[in-house]
Protein backbone atom coordinates (compact mmCIF):
# COMPACT_ATOMS: atom_id res chain seq x y z
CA UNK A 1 -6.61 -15.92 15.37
CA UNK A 2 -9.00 -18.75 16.12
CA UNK A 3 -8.16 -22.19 17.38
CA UNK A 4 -7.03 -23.77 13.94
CA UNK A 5 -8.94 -26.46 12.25
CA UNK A 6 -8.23 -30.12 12.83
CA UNK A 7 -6.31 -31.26 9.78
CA UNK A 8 -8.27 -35.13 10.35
CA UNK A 9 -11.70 -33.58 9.04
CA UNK A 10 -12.92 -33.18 5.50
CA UNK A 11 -10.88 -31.30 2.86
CA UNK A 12 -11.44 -27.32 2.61
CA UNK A 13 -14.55 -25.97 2.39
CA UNK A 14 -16.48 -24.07 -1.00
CA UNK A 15 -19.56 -22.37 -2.23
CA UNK A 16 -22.52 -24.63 -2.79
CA UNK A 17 -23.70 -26.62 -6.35
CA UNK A 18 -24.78 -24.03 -9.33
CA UNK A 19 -28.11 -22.87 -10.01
CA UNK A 20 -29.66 -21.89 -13.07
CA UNK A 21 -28.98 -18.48 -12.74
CA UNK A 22 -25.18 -19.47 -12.08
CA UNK A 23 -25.18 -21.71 -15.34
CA UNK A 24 -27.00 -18.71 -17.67
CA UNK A 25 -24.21 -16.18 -16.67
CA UNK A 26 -21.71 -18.27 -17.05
CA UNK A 27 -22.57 -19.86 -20.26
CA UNK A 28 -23.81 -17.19 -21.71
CA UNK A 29 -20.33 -15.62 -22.63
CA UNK A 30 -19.15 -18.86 -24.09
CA UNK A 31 -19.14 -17.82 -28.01
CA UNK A 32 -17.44 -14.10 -26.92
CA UNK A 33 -13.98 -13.77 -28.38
CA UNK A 34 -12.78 -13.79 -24.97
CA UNK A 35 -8.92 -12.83 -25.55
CA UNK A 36 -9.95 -10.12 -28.48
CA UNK A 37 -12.31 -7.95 -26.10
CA UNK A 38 -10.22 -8.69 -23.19
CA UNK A 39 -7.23 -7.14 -25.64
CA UNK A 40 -9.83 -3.97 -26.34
CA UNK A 41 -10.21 -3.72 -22.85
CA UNK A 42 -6.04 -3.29 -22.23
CA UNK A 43 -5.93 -1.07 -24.66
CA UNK A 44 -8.84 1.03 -23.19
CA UNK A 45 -7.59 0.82 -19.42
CA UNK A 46 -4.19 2.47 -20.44
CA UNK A 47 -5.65 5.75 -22.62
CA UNK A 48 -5.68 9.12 -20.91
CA UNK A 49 -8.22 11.29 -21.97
CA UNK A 50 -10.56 13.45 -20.01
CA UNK A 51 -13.34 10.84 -19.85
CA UNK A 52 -10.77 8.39 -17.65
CA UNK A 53 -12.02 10.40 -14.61
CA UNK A 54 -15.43 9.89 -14.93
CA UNK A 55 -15.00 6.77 -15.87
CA UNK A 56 -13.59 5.68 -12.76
CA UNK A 57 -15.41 7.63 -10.29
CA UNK A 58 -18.55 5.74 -11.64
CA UNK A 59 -16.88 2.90 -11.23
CA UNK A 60 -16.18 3.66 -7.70
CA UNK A 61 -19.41 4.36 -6.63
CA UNK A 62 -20.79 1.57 -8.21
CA UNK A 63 -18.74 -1.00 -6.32
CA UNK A 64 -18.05 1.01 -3.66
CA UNK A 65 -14.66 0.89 -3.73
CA UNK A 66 -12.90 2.16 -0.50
CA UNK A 67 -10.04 4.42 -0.94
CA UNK A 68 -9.37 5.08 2.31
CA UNK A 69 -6.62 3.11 2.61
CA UNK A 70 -5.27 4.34 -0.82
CA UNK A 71 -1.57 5.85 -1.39
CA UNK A 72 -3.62 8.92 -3.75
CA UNK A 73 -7.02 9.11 -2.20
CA UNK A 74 -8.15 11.25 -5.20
CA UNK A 75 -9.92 9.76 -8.08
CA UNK A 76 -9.32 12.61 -10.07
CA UNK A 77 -5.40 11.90 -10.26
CA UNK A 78 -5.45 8.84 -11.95
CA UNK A 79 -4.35 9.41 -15.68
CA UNK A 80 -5.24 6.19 -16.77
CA UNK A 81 -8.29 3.43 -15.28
CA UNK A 82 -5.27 1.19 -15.02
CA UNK A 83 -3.65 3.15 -12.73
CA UNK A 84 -6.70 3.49 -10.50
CA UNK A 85 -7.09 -0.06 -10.09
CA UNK A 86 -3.49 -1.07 -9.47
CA UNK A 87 -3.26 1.60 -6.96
CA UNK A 88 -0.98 1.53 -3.85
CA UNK A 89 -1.65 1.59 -0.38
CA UNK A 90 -0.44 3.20 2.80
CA UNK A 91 2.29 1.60 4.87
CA UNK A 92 0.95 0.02 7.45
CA UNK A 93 -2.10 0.03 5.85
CA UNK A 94 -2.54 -3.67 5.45
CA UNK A 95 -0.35 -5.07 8.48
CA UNK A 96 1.16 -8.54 8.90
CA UNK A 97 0.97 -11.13 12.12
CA UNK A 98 3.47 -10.71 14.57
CA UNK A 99 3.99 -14.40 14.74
CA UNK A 100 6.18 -15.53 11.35
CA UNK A 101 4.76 -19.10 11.26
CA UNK A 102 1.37 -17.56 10.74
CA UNK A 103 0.62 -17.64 6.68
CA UNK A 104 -0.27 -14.03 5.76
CA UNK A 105 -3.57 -13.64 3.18
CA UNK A 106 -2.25 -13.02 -0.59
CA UNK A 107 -4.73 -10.18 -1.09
CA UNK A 108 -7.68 -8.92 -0.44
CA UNK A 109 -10.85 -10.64 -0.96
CA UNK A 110 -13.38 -13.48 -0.20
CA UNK A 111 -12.12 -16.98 0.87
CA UNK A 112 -13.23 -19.29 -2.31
CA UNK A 113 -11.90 -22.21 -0.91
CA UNK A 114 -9.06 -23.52 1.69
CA UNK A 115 -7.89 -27.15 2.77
CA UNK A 116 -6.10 -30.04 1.88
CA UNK A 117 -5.24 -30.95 -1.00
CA UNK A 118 -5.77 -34.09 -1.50
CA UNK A 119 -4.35 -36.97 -3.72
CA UNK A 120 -3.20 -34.34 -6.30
CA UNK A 121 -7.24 -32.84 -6.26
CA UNK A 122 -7.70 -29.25 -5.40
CA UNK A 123 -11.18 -28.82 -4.04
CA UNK A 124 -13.04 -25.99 -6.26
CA UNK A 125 -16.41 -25.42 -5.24
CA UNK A 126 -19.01 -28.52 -2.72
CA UNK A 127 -19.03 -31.95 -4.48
CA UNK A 128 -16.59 -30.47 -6.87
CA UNK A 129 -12.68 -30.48 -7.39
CA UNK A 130 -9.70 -30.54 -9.83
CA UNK A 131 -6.69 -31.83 -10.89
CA UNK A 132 -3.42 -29.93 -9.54
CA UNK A 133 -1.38 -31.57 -12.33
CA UNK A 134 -3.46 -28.94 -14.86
CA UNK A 135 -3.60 -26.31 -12.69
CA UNK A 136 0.62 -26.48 -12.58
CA UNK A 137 0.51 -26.74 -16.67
CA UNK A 138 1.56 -30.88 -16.44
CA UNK A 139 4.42 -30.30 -14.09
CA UNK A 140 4.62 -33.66 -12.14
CA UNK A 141 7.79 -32.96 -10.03
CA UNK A 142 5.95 -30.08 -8.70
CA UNK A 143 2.76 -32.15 -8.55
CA UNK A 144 4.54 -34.81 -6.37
CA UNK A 145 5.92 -32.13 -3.98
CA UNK A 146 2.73 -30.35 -3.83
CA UNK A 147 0.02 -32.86 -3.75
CA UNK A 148 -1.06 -33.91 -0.58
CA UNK A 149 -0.25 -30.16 0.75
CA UNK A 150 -3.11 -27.47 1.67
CA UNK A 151 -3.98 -24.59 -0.67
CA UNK A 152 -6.07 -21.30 -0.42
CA UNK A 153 -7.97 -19.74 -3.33
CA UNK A 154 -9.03 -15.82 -2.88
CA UNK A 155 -11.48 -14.20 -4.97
CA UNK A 156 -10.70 -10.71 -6.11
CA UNK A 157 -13.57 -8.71 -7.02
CA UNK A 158 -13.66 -5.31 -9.19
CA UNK A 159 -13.86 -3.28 -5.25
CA UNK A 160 -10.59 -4.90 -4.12
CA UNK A 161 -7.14 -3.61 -3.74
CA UNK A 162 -5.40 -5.67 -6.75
CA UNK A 163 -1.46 -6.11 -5.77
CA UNK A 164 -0.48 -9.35 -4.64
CA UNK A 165 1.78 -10.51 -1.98
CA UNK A 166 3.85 -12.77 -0.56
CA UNK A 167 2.15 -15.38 2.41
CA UNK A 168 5.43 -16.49 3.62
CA UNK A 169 9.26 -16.11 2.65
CA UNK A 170 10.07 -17.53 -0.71
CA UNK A 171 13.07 -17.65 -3.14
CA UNK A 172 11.71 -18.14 -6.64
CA UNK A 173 12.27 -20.86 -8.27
CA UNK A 174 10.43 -20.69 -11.32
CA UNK A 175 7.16 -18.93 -12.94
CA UNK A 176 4.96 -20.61 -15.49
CA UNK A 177 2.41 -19.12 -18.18
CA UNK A 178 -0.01 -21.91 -18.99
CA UNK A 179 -2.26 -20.48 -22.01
CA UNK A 180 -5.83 -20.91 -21.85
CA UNK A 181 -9.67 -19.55 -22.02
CA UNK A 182 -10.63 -16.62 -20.09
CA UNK A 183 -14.07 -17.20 -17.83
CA UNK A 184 -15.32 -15.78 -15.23
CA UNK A 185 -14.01 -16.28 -12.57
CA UNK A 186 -16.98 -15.20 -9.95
CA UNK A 187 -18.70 -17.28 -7.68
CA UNK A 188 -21.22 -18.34 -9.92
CA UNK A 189 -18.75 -19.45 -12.81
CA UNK A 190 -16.45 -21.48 -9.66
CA UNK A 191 -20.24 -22.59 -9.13
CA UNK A 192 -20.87 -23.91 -12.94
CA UNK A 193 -17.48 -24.79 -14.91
CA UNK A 194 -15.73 -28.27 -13.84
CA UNK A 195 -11.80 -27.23 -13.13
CA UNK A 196 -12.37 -23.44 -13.92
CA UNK A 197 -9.14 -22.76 -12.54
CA UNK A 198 -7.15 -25.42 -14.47
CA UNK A 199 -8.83 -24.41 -17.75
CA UNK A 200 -8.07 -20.45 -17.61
CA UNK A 201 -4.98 -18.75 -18.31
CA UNK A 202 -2.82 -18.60 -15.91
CA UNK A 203 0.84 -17.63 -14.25
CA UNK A 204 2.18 -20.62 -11.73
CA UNK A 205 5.30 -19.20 -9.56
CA UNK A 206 7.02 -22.10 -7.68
CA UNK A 207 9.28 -20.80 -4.66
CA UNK A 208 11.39 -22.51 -1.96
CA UNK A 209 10.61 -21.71 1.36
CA UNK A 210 11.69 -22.65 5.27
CA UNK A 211 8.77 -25.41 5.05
CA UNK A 212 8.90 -26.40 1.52
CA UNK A 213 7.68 -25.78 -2.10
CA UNK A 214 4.99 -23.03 -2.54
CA UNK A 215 3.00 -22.20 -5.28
CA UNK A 216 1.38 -18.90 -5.95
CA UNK A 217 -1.16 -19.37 -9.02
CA UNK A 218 -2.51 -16.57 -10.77
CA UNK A 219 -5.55 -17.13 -12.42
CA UNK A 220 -6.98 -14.69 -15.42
CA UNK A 221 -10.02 -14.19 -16.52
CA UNK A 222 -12.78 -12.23 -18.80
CA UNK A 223 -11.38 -8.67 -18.81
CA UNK A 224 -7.64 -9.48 -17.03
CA UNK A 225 -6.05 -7.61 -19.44
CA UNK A 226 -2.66 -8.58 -17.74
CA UNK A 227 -1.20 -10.23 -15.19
CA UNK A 228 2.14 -8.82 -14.42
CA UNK A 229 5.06 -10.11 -11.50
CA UNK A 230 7.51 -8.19 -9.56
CA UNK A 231 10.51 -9.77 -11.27
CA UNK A 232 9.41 -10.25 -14.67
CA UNK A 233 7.12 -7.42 -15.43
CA UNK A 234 4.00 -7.74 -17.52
CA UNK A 235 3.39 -11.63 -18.38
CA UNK A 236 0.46 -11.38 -20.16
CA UNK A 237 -1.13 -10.20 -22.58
CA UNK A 238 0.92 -12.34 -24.73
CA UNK A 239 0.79 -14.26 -27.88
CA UNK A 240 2.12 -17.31 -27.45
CA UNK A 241 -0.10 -19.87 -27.13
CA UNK A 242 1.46 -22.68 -25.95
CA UNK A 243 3.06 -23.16 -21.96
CA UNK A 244 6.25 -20.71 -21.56
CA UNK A 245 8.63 -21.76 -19.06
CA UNK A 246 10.91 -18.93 -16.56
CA UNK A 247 13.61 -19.51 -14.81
CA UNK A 248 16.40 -17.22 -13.28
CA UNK A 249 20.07 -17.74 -14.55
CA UNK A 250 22.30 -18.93 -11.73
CA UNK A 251 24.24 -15.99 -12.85
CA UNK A 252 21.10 -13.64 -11.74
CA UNK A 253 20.81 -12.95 -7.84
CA UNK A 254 18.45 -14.54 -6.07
CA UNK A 255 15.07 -13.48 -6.07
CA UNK A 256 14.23 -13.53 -2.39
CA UNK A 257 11.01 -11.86 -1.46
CA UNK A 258 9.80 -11.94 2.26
CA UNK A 259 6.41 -12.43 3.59
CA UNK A 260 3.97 -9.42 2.71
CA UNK A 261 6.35 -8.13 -0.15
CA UNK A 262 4.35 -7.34 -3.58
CA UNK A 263 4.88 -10.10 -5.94
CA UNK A 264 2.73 -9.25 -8.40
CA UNK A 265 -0.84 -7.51 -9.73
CA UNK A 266 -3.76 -8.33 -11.71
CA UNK A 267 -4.83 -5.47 -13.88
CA UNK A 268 -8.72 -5.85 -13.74
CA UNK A 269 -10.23 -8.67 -10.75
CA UNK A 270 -9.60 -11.91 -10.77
CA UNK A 271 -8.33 -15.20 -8.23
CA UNK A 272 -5.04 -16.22 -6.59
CA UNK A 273 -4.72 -19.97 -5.15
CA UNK A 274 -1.72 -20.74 -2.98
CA UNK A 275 -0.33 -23.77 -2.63
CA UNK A 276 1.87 -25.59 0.49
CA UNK A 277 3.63 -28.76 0.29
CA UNK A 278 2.95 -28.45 3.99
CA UNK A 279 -0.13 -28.99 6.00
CA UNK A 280 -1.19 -26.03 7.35
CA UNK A 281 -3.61 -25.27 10.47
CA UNK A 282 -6.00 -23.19 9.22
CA UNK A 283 -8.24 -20.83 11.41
CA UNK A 284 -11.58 -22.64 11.84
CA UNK A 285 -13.26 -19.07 11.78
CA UNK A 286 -12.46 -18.60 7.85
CA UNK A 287 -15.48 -20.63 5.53
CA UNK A 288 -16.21 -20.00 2.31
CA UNK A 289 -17.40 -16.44 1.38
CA UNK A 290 -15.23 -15.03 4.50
CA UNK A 291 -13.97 -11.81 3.56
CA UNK A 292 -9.99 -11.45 4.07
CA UNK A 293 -7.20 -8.65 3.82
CA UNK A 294 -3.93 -9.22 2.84
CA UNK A 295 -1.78 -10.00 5.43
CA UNK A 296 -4.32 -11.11 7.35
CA UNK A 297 -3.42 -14.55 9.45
CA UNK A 298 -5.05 -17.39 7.89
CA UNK A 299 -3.34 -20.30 9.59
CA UNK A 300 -0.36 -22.20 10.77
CA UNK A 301 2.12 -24.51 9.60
CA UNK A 302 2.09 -27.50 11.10
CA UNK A 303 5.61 -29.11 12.35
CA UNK A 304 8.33 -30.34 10.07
């Protein structure tokens, strides 16, 4: 890993201002029914029938999806689209720093932003950031404990492997589904749409961890057709539309998941953020638009 960043300098860094193109595809989709066809599109991702294989090895070649590193290297023995995308990997296939105070990537993807976060703002894209408050669903204790942490946002495209994991140990605490629209969330929607992030739907899991609260926020978006966690199972689709609030029993057992466990998927691509309620070191060699693996080292956490 490279020396880490000075923590003294600017907050995070993110893709430049929008450009017309940007703003066109992005607003553009703005009168779709974006949770009906996102519904068709669940539906569609789950049916077996003897076009699924063509389907996805179309799909493949057209975002050149590498399946190297893939549990069942064969498109052909996917029975669904679903189960293509959500696919497994090899052990060892993505593997994690030796050193456990290094924070291990969430998934695989492109750096959309990393920093500070400061005075409850979560920087979103140059010039441009957004409350944390909204992005938690209104939760001010967590807000307080969280806002003058750092944070990472990762950008999963369609090519990507799509399980998430865990950066560091964590005992849940609590997950959160905050209702909302369904955008874009590529780089030229971050780009174009003031607090993207905070305005899509989304799942917020809060955990406890050796150096504080962390938050693992998992943004949907046009076509997510679910977003589903280790402990809970599928989260969305769902249709409540109004904030929904988990939290285990203290009869349950702990939920302790250690650093590069799964924690979670997103069925179609969309964007994890992470957030520390302490400062972390990040390596200076990771900008925005650096392409990551999970479990790769992205940075340090400072001293308690």
């Amino acid at each position: 890993m490279s020396t880490p960043a000075n923590q003294t300098t600017p907050t995070g860094t993110a893709p430049g201002r929008a450009t017309l193109i940007d703003r066109i595809k992005t607003f553009a989709l703005a009168p779709l029914p974006q949770h009906f066809l996102t519904g068709i599109i669940y539906r569609l991702t789950r049916r077996q029938s003897r076009l699924v294989t063509p389907v996805i090895r179309r799909f493949a070649a057209h975002f050149d999806v590498d399946m190297q590193d893939a549990v069942d290297t064969d498109l052909s023995s996917y029975p669904t689209f679903n189960a293509f995308f959500t696919r497994a990997l090899k052990a060892g296939a993505r593997p994690l720093p030796e050193d456990p105070e290094l924070i291990a990537c969430p998934a695989d993807g492109r750096i959309s932003a990393m920093g500070d976060v400061r005075d409850a703002r979560v920087l979103q894209a140059k010039g441009a950031d957004y409350s944390l408050l909204e992005l938690l669903g209104g939760d001010g204790d967590a807000t307080e404990r969280l806002g003058d942490g750092s944070f990472v946002t990762v950008y999963l495209s369609p090519r990507d492997y799509h399980r998430l994991h865990m950066p560091m140990n964590g005992t849940l605490l609590s997950h959160t589904h905050v209702p909302g629209r369904l955008w874009s969330v590529g780089p030229h929607a971050v780009r174009s749409l003031e607090g993207l992030f905070a305005r899509n739907e989304r799942v917020v899991a809060h955990f406890d961890t050796e150096h504080g609260r962390m938050a693992l926020v998992l943004v949907g978006a046009m076509n997510v057709a679910a977003i589903d966690t280790v402990w809970h199972g599928p989260i969305t689709p769902t249709s409540r539309r109004r904030i929904n609030h988990y939290e285990p029993s203290a009869d349950d057992a702990p939920i302790a998941l250690q650093r590069g466990a799964e924690m979670g998927r997103f069925n179609m691509g969309s964007t994890i953020i992470a957030v520390f309620e302490q400062r972390i070191n990040w390596d200076a060699a990771l900008t925005s638009d650096s392409p990551v693996r999970m479990g790769q080292a992205l940075g340090r956490h400072t001293r308690d």
